[in-house]
Protein backbone atom coordinates (compact mmCIF):
# COMPACT_ATOMS: atom_id res chain seq x y z
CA UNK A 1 3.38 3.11 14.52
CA UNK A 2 0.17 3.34 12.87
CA UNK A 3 -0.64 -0.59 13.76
CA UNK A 4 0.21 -0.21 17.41
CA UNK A 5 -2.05 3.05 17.91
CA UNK A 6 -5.14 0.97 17.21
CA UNK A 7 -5.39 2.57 14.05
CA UNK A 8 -8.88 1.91 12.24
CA UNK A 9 -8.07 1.99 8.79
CA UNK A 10 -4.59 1.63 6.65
CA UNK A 11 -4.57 3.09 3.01
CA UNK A 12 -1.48 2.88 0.84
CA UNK A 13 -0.84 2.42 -3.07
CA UNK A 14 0.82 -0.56 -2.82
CA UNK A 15 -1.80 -3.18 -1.52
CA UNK A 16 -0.33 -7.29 -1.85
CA UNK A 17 -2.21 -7.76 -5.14
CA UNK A 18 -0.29 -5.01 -6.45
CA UNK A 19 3.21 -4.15 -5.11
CA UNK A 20 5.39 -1.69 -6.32
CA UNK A 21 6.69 -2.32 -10.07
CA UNK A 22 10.40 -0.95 -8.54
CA UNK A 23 11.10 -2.14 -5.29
CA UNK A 24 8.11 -5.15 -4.70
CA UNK A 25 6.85 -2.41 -1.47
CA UNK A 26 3.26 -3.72 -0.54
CA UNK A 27 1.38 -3.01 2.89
CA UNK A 28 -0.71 -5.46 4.80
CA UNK A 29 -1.75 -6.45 8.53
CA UNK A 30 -0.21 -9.12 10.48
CA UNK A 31 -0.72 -12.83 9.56
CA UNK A 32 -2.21 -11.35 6.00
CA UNK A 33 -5.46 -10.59 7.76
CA UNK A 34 -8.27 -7.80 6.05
CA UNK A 35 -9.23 -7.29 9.56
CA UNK A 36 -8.02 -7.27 13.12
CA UNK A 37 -9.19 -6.64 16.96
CA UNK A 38 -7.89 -3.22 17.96
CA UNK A 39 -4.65 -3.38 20.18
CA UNK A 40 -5.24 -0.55 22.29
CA UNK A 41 -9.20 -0.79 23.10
CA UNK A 42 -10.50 -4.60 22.45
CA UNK A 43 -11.71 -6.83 24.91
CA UNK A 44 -9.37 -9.78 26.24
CA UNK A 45 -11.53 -12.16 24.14
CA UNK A 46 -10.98 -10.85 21.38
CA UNK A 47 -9.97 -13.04 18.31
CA UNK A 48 -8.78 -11.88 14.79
CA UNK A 49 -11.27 -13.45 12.21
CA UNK A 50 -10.46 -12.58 8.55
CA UNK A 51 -13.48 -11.61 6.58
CA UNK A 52 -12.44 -13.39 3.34
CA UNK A 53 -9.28 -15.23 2.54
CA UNK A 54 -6.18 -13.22 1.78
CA UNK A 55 -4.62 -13.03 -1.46
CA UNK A 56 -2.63 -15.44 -2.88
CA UNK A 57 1.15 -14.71 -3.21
């Protein structure tokens, strides 16, 4: 829910670099991205561009 409301930040305790020790529960975007355009209020050109590389798996 919180990805398709155009939601400007996520925060969890599990990010991919450190999943949960009990049930391997992390929390990312789509596509591994750090950033994304917003769903609900970017332009049509918009294009997701990733600030840095994700983590490695």
């Amino acid at each position: 829910m919180a990805l398709s409301s155009g939601a400007q930040l996520l925060s969890a305790d599990y990010p991919p670099a450190e999943p949960a020790k009990w049930t391997g529960f992390s929390i990312t975007l789509p596509r591994g991205v750090i950033a994304r355009c917003n769903p609900v209020t970017a332009p049509s050109g918009c294009t997701d561009s990733p600030l840095e590389p994700a983590p490695e798996k």
